[in-house]
Structures are given as C-alpha cells and as structure tokens.
C-alpha atoms as a PDB file:
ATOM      1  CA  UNK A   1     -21.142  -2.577  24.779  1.00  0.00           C
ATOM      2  CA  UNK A   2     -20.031   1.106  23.787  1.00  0.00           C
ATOM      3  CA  UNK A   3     -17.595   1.551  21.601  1.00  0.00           C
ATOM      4  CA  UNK A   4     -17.185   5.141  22.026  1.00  0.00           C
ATOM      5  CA  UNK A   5     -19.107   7.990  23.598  1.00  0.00           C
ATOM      6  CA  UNK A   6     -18.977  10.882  20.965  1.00  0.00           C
ATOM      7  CA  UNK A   7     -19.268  10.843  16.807  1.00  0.00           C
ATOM      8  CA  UNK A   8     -18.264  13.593  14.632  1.00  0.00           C
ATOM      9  CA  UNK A   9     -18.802  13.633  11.209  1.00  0.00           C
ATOM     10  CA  UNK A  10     -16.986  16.883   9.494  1.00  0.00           C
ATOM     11  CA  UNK A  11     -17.706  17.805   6.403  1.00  0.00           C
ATOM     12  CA  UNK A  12     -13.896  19.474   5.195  1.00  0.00           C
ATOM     13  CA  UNK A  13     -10.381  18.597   6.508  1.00  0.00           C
ATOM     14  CA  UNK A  14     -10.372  22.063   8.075  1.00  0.00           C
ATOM     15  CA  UNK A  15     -13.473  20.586  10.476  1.00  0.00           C
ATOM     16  CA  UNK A  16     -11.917  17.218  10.598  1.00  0.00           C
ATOM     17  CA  UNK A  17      -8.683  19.201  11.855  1.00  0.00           C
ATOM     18  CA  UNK A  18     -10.570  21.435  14.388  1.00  0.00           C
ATOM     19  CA  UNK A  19     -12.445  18.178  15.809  1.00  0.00           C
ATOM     20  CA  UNK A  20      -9.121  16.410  16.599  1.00  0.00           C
ATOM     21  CA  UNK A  21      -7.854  19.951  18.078  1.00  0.00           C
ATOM     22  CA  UNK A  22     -10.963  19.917  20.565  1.00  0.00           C
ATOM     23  CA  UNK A  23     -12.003  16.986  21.233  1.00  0.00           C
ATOM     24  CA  UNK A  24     -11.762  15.266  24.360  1.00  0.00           C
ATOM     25  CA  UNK A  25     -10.480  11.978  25.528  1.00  0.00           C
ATOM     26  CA  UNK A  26      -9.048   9.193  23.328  1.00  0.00           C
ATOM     27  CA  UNK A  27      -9.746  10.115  19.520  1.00  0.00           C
ATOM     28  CA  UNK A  28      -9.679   7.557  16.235  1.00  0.00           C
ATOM     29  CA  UNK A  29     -10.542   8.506  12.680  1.00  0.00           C
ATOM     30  CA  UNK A  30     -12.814   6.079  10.544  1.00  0.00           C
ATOM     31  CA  UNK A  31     -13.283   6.043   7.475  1.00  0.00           C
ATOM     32  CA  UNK A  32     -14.179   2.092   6.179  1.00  0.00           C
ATOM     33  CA  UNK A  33     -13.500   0.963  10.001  1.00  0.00           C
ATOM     34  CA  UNK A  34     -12.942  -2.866   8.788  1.00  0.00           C
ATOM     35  CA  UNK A  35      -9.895  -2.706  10.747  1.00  0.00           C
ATOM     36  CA  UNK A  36     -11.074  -0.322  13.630  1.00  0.00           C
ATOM     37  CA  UNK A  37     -14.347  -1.879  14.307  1.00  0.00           C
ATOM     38  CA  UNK A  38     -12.562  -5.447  14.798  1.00  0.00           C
ATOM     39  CA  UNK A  39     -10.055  -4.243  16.946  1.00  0.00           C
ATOM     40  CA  UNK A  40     -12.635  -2.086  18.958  1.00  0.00           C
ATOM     41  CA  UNK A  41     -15.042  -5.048  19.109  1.00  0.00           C
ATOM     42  CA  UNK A  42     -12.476  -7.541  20.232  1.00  0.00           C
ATOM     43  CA  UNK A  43     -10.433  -5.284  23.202  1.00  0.00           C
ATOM     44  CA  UNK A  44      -7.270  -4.724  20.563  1.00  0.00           C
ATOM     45  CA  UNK A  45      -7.702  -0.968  19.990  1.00  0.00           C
ATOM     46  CA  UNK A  46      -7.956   0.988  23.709  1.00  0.00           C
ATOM     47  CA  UNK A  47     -11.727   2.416  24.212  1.00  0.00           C
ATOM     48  CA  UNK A  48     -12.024   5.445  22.187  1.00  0.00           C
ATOM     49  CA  UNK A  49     -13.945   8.705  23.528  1.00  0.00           C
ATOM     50  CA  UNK A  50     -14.594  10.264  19.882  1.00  0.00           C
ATOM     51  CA  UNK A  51     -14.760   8.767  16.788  1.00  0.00           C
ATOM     52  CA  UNK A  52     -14.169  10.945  13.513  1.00  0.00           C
ATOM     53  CA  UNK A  53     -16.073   9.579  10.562  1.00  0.00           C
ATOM     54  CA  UNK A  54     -14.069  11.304   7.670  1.00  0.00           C
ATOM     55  CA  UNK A  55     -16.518   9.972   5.383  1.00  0.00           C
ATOM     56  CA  UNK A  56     -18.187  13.068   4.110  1.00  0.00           C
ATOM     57  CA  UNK A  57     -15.058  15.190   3.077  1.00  0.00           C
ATOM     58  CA  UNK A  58     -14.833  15.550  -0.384  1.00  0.00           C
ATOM     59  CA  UNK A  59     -11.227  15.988  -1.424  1.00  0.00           C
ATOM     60  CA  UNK A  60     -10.463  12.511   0.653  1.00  0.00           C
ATOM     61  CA  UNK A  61     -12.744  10.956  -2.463  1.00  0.00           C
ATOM     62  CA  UNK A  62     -10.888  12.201  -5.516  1.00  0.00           C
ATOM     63  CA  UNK A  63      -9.143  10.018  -7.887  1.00  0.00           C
ATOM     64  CA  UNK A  64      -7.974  11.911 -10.828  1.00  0.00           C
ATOM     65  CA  UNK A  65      -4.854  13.284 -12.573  1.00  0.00           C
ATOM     66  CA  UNK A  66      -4.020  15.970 -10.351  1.00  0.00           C
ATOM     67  CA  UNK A  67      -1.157  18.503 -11.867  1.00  0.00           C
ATOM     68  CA  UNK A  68       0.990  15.896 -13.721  1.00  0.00           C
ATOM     69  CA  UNK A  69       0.454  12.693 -10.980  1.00  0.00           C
ATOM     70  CA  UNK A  70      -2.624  10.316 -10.315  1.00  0.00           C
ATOM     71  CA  UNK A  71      -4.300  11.387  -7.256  1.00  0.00           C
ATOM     72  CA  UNK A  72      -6.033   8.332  -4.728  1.00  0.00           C
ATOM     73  CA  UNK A  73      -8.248  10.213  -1.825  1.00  0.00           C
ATOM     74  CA  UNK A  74      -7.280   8.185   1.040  1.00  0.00           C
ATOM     75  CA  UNK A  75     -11.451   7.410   1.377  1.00  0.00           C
ATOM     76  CA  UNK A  76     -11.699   5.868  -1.998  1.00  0.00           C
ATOM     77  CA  UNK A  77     -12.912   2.409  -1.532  1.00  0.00           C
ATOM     78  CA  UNK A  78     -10.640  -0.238  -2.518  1.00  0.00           C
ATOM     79  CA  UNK A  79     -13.108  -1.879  -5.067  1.00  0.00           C
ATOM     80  CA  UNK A  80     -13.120   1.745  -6.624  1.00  0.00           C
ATOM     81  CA  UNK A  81      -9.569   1.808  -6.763  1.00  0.00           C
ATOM     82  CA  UNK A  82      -8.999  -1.538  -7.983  1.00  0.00           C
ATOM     83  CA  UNK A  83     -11.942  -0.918 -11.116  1.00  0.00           C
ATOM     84  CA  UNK A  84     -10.581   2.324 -12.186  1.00  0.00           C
ATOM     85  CA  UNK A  85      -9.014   3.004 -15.854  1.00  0.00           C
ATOM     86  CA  UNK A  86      -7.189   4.926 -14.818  1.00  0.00           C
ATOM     87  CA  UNK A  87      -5.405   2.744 -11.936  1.00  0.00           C
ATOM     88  CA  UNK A  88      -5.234   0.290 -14.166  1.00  0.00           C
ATOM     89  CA  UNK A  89      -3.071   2.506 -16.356  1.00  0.00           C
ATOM     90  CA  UNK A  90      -1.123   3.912 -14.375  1.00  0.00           C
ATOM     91  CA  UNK A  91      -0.745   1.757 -11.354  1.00  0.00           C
ATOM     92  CA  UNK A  92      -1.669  -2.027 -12.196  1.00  0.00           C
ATOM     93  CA  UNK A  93       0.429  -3.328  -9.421  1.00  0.00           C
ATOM     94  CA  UNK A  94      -2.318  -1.372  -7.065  1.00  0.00           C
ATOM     95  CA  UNK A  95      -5.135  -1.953  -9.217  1.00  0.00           C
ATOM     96  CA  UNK A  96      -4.161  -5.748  -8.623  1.00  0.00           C
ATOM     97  CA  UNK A  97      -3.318  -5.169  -5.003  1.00  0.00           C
ATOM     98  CA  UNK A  98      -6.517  -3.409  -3.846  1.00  0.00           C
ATOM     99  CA  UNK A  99      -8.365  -6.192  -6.246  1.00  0.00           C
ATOM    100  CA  UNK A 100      -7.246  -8.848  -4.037  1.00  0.00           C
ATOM    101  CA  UNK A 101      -7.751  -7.585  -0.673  1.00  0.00           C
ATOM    102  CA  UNK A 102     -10.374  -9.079   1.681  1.00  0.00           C
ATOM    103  CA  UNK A 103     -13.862  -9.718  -0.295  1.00  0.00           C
ATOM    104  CA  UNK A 104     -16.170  -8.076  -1.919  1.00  0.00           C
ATOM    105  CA  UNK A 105     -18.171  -6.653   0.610  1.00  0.00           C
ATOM    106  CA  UNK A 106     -15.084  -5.557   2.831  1.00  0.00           C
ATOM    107  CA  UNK A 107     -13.569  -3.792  -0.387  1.00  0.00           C
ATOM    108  CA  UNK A 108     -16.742  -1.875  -0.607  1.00  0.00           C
ATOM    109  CA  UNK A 109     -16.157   0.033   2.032  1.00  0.00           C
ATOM    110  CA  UNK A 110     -12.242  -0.474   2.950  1.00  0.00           C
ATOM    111  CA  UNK A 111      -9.672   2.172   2.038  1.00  0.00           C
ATOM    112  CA  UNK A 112      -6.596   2.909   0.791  1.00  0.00           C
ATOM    113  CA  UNK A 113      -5.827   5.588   3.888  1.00  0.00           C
ATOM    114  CA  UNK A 114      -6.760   3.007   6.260  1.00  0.00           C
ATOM    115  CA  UNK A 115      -4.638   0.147   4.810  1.00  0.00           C
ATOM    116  CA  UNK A 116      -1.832   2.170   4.925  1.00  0.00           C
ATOM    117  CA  UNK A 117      -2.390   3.854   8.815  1.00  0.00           C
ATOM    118  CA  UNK A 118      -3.101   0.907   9.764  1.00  0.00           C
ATOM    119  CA  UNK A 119       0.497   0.455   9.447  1.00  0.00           C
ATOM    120  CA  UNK A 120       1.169  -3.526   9.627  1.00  0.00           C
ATOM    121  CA  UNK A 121       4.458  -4.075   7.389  1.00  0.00           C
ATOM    122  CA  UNK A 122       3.164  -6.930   4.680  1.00  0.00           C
ATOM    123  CA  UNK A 123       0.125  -4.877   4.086  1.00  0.00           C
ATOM    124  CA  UNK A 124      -1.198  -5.385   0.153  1.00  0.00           C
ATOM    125  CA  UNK A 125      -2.021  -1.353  -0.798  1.00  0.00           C
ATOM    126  CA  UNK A 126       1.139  -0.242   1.416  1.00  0.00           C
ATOM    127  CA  UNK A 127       3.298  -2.569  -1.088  1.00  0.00           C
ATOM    128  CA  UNK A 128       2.141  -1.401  -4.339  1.00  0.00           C
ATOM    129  CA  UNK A 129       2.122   1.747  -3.295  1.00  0.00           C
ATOM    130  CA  UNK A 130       5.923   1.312  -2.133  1.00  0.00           C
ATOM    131  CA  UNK A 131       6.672   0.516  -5.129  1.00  0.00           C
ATOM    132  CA  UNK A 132       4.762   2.957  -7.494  1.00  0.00           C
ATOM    133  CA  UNK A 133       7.042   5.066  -5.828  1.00  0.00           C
ATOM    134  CA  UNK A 134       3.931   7.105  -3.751  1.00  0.00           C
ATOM    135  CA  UNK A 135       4.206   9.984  -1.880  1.00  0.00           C
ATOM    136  CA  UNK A 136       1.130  10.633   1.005  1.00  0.00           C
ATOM    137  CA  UNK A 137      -0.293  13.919   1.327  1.00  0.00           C
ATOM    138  CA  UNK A 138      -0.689  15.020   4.944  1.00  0.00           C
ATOM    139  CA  UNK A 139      -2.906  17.267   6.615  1.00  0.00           C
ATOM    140  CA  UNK A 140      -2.458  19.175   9.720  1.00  0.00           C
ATOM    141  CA  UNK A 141      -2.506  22.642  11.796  1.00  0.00           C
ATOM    142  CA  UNK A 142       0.622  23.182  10.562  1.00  0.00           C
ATOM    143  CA  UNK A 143      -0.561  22.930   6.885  1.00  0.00           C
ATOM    144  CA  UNK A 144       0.122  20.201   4.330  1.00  0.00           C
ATOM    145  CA  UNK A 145       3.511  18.151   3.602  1.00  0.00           C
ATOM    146  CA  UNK A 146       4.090  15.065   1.444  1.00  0.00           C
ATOM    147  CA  UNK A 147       5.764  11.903   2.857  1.00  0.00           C
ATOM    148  CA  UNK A 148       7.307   8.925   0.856  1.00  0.00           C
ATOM    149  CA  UNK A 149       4.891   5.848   2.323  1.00  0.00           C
ATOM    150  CA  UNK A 150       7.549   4.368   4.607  1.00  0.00           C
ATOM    151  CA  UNK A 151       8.306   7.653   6.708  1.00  0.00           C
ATOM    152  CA  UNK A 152       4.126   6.712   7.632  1.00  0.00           C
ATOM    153  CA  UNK A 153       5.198   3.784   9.791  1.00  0.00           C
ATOM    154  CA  UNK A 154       7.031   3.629  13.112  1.00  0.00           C
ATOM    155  CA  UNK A 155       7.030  -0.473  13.659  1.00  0.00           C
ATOM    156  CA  UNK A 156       4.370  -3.186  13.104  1.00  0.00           C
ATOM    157  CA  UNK A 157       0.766  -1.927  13.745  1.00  0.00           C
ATOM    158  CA  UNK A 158       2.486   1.599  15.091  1.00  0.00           C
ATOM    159  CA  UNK A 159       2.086   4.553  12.708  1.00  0.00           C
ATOM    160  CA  UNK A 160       3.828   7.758  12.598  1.00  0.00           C
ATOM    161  CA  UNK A 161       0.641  10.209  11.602  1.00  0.00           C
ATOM    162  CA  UNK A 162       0.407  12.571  14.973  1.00  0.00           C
ATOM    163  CA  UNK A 163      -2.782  12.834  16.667  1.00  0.00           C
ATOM    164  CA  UNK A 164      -3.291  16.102  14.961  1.00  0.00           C
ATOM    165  CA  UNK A 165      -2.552  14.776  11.563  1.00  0.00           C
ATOM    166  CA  UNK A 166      -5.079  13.238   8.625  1.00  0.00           C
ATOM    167  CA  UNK A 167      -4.016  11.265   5.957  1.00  0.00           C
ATOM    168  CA  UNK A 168      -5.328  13.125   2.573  1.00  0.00           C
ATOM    169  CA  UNK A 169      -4.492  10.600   0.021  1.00  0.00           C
ATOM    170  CA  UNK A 170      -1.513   9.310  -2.410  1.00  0.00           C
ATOM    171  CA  UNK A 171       0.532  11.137  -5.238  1.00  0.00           C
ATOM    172  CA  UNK A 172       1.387   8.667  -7.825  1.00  0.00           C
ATOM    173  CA  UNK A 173       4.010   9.328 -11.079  1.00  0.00           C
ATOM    174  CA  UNK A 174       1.992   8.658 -14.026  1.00  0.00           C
ATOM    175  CA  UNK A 175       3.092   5.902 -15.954  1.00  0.00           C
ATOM    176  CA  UNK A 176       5.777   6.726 -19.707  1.00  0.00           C
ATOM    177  CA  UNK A 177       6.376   4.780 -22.300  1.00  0.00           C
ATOM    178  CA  UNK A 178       7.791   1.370 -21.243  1.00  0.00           C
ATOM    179  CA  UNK A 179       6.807   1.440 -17.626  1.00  0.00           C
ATOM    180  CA  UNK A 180       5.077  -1.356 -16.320  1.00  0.00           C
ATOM    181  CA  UNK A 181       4.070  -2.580 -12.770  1.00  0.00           C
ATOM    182  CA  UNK A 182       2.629  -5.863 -11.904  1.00  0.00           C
ATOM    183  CA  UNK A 183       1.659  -7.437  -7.689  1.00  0.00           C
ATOM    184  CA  UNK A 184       1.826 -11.032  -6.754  1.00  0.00           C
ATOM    185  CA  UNK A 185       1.000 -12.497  -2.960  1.00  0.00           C
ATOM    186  CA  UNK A 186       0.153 -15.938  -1.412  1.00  0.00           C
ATOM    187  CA  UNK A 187      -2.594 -16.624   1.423  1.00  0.00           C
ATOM    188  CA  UNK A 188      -3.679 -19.142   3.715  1.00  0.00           C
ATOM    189  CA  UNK A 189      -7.121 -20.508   2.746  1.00  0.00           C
ATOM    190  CA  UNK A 190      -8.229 -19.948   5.938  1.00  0.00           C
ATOM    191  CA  UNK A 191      -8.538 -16.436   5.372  1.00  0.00           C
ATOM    192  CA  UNK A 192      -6.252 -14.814   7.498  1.00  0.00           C
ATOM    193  CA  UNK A 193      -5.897 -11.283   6.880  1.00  0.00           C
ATOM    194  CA  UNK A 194      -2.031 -10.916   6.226  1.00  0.00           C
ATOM    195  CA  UNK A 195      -0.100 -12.506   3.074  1.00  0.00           C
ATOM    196  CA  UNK A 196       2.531 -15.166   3.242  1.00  0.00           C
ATOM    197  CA  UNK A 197       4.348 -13.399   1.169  1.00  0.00           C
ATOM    198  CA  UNK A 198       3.580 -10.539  -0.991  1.00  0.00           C
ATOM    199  CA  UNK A 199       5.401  -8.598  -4.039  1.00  0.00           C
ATOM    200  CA  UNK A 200       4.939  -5.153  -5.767  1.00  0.00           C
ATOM    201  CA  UNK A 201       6.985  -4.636  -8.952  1.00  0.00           C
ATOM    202  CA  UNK A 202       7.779  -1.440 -11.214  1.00  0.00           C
ATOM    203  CA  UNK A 203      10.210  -1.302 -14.075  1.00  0.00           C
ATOM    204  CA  UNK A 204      11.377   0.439 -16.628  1.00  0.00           C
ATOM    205  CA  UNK A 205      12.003  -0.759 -20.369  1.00  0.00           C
ATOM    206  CA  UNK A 206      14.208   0.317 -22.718  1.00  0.00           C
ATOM    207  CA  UNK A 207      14.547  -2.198 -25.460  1.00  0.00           C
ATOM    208  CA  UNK A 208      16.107  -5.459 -23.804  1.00  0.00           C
ATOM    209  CA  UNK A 209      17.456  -3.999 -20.993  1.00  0.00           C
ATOM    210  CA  UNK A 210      15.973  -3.212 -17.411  1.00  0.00           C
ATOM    211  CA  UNK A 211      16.617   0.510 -16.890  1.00  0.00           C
ATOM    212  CA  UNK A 212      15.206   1.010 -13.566  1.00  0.00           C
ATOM    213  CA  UNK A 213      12.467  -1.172 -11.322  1.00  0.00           C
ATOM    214  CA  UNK A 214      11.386  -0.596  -7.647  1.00  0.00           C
ATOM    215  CA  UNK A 215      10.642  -4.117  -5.736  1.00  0.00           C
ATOM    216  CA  UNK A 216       8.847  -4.118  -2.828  1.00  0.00           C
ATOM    217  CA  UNK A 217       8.488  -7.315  -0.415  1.00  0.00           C
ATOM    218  CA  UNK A 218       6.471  -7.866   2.328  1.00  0.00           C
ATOM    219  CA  UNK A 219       6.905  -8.851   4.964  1.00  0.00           C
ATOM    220  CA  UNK A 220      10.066  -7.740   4.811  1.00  0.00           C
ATOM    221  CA  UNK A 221      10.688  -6.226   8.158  1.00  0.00           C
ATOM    222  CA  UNK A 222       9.090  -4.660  11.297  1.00  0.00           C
ATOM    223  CA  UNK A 223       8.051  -1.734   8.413  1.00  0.00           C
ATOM    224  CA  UNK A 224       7.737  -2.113   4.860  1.00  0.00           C
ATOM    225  CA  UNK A 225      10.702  -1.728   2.654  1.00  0.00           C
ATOM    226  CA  UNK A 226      12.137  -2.246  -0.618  1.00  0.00           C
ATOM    227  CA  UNK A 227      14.221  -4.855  -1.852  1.00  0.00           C
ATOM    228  CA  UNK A 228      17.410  -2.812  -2.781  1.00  0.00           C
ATOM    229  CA  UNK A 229      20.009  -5.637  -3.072  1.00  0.00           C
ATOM    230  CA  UNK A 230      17.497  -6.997  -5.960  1.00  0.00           C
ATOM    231  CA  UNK A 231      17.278  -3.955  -7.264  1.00  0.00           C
ATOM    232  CA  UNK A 232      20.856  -3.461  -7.794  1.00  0.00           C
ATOM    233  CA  UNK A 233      21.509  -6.494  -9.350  1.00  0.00           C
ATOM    234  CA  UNK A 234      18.701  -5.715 -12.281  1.00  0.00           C
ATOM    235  CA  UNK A 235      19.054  -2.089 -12.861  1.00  0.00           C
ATOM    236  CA  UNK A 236      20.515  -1.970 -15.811  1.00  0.00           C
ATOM    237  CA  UNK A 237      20.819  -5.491 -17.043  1.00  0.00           C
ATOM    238  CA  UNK A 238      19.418  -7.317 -20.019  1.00  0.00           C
ATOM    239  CA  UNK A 239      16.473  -8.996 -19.313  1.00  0.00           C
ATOM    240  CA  UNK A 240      17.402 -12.953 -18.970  1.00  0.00           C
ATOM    241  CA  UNK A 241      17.143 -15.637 -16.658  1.00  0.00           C
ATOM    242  CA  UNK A 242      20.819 -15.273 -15.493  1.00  0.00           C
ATOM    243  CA  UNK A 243      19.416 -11.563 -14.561  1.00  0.00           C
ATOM    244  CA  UNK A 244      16.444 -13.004 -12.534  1.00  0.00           C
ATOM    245  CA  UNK A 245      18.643 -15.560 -10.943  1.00  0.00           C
ATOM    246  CA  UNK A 246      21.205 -12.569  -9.651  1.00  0.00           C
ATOM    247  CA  UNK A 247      17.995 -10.928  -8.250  1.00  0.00           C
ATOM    248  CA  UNK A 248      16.634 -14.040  -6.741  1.00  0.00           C
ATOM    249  CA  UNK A 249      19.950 -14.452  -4.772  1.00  0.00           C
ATOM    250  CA  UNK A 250      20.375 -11.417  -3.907  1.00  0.00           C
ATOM    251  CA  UNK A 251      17.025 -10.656  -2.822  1.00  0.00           C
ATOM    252  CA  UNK A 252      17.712 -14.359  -0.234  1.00  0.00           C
ATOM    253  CA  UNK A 253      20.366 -12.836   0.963  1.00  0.00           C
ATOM    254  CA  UNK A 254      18.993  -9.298   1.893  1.00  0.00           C
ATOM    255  CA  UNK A 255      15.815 -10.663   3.192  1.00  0.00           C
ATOM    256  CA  UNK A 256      14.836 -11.281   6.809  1.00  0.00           C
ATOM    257  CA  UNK A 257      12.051 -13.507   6.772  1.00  0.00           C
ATOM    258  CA  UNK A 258      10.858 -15.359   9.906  1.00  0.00           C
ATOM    259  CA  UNK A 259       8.356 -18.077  10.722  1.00  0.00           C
ATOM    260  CA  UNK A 260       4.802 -17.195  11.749  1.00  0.00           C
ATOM    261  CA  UNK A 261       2.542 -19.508  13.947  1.00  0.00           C
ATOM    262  CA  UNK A 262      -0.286 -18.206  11.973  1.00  0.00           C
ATOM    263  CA  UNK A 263       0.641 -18.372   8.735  1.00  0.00           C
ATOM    264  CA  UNK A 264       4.299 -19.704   7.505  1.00  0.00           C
ATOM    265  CA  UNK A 265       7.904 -20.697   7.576  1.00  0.00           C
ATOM    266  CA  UNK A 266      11.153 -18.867   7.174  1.00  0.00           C
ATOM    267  CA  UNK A 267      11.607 -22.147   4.381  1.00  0.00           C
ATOM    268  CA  UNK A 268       8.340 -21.640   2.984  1.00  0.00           C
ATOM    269  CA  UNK A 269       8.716 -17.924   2.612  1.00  0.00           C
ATOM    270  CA  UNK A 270      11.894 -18.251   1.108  1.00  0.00           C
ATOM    271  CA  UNK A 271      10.481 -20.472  -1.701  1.00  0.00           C
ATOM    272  CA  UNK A 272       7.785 -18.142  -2.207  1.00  0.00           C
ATOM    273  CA  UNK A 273       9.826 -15.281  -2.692  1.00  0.00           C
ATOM    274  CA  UNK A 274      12.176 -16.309  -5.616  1.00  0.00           C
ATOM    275  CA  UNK A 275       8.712 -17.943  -7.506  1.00  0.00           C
ATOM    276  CA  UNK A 276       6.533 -14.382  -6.531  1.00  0.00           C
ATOM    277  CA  UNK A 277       9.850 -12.166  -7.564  1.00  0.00           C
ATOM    278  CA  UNK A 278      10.047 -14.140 -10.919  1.00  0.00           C
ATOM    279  CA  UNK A 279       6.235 -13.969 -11.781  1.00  0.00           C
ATOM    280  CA  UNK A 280       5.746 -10.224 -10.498  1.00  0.00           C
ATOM    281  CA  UNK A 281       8.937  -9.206 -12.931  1.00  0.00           C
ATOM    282  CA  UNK A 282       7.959 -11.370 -15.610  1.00  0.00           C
ATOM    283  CA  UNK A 283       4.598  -9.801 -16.026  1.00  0.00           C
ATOM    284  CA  UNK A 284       5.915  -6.211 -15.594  1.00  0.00           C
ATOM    285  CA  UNK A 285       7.873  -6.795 -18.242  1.00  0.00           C
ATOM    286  CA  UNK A 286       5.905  -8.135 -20.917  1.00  0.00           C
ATOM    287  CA  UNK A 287       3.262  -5.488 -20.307  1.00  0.00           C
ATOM    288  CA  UNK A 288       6.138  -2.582 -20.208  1.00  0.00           C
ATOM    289  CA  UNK A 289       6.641  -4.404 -23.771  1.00  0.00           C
ATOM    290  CA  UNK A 290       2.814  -3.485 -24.693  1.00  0.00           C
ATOM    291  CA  UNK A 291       3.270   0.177 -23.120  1.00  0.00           C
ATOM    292  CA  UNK A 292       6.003   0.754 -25.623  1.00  0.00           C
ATOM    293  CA  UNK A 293       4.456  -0.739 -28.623  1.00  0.00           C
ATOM    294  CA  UNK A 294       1.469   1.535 -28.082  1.00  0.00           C
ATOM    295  CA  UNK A 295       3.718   5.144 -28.026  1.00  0.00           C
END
C-alpha cells in the first residue's frame, strides 16, 4: 500500500515553506510520524500526495536559552527533551511529561511539535507546556508570530496551524527564584495512548504563601485549558491543606469530565483529579522550597 506519492525533505524553513506553497495534492509534515504513520497505516488520516520530512532543518533542533527564554525546536525528540539540564531546570513539569510519554523507542524519535499539532486535548507535552506558560513560534509566508499553546487547537484532533504554516518550536520563561513546576497523569495498563487524567503544575513561592501557579488539566475539554477556578482559590493563599481543599473543590466544580469507553469514568476521573491536583502541587512546592534555598 502507498502511503503517499511524493517526499520532500527541505533543508531550511524557507524550503519547507516554498514546498507547502507548491506542492500538489493533499500535503502532511513529518517529523517523528508516530502519530502520522498510524493514522496513515490504519485509514484515519486521508491519503496524502506529499509528505514533508522536516527532519533536516536545523533551527527546528535547537534547545537552548534563546534571548532571556528556553527555546524547544519543535523536532527535538522527546527523550532529548525529557534528559536535558536544562529542561529539568527550567521546566520539570515537561521534563517529567515528555519522560513519560509512550516508550523508549517511540520517544526516540517523537516530538514535541508533533504532540502538540497533533492537537488531541489531554495530550502530556501540550499540558506542561500549558502550564509553563509557552508561547509557539510560527512560521509562514507571512513571516513569524508567536501563539500562546491553546490558540494551536481548534477541537479534539483539529488544529489551527494553516496549511501554509510550520510549527518552529516553544518559548518558555526561564525559571526565578522560588518557581517550581511538577506533572502527574494516570494510564490504563493496556497502553492506550491518552491519560486518564493528567496534571501540569507551576507556582510561585514566596515564603508560606502561594503567589501565583498555572494548573493545567487534561482532559479538560474538547481543547486543552487551564484550571482557573483552582487557580483563584490558591493565588495568594498560605500553603495548607484548607488551601488544597478550596482548590480541590473548586477545581470539581469547574471541571467537565466525561466517561470514556476506552479508558474511564466521569467518577473515576473525578477521584483522580483531587489525588493528581494534591500530588502535582505538593511536589511543586517543596522543590520551589529548594529553588529558593539555592538563590
């Protein structure tokens, strides 16, 4: 069976650009092509008349501090992302994301670009990177723009990026002094693909008191989202189980979990989510405590 009828393999975004601009037919990028080659192979993804391996461009490889903010290249290989120092220090919650994902042999080759375009609303890097507060860098004729990561998605397994557009990678804050992030999530044994129920955490500490934190929950909602009612009820509050219990509650009430043939209940969810929101915070917290005792 073919799979497509044309492969282009540019060597800058400027080629990658023109190839999308001329080519003919029904176009998809690839880059790790877990996802792709699945849904090619099994009739999910329509027939595609040119694949563009984005493989071999450079700048979609970089991880670095770029101008003030950690730079991901939207080819870096999760296992690369997940092993990095620099990840770890500035972004554990996707150090521990992209650490969980899949196996070992699928991280080799997977990527944070494709994770996110691939646009399902529970997925692991999309979470952390929600978050870490991440802004995407996007490439097209029109020249580059940055996005916040939920403008990327239109609905489950629908993503905004226009045909013309490539996904260049993810602008990260660096991490101050008593900033912390932690990630939590709960699968099926069998090995299906999406989470139960995932969570990406980022606070700040100042002394006893939570000054800010960013919770994202998955899956949340047709796209992903943060959990602002939770939010609310911790910004600003000592740290104590009263405070957890507020966000627990409040975080119930906002959320609109469902049950999934495939993988759980509305009930089970629901437990999940005060136990993952507890952990995720805890853990954030105590290591926000080590970021501070080191400055």
């Amino acid at each position: 069976m073919t799979l497509w009828k044309h492969y282009l393999r540019p060597q800058t975004i400027d080629d990658a650009l023109k190839a999308l601009a001329s080519a003919q037919g029904s176009i998809a990028i690839i880059a790790g092509g877990t996802d792709l080659m699945l849904d090619l192979q099994q009739g999910r993804h329509p027939p595609v008349d040119t694949l563009i391996d984005v493989t071999a461009i450079p700048s979609l490889h970089g991880l670095e501090v770029r101008e003030g903010r950690l730079f991901i290249g939207a080819a870096v290989p999760l296992s690369q992302i997940a092993a990095s120092p620099l990840v770890r220090q500035h972004a554990q919650a996707l150090a521990e994301a992209t650490g969980m994902m899949a196996g070992p042999q699928v991280r080799n080759v997977a990527t944070l670009g494709g994770n996110v375009a691939h646009a399902l609303p529970a997925a692991d890097g999309a979470m952390a990177l929600l978050a870490l507060d991440a802004q995407a860098e996007i490439a097209s004729p029109r020249g580059r723009r940055w996005e916040p990561i939920v403008a990327l998605y239109r609905g489950p397994g629908e993503s905004a990026l226009a045909a013309d557009e490539i996904l260049v990678g993810f602008h990260l804050p660096l991490a101050s002094a008593g900033q912390a992030s932690a990630f939590r999530r709960v699968m099926r044994p069998q090995g299906v693909a999406l989470p139960v129920l995932n969570i990406a955490v980022w606070l700040a500490r100042e002394g006893e008191r939570l000054a800010d934190v960013r919770i994202a929950v998955g899956p949340f909602g047709p796209v992903p989202r943060r959990a602002q009612a939770a939010e609310n009820a911790l910004r600003g509050q000592p740290f104590t189980p009263q405070a957890l219990e507020a966000a627990r509650e409040a975080l119930l009430q906002e959320a609109r979990f469902r049950t999934s043939r495939y993988r759980a209940t509305l009930e089970y969810r629901r437990h999940l989510a005060g136990i993952l929101l507890q952990d995720a915070l805890s853990t954030a917290w105590k290591r926000a405590a080590i970021a501070q005792s080191r400055d």
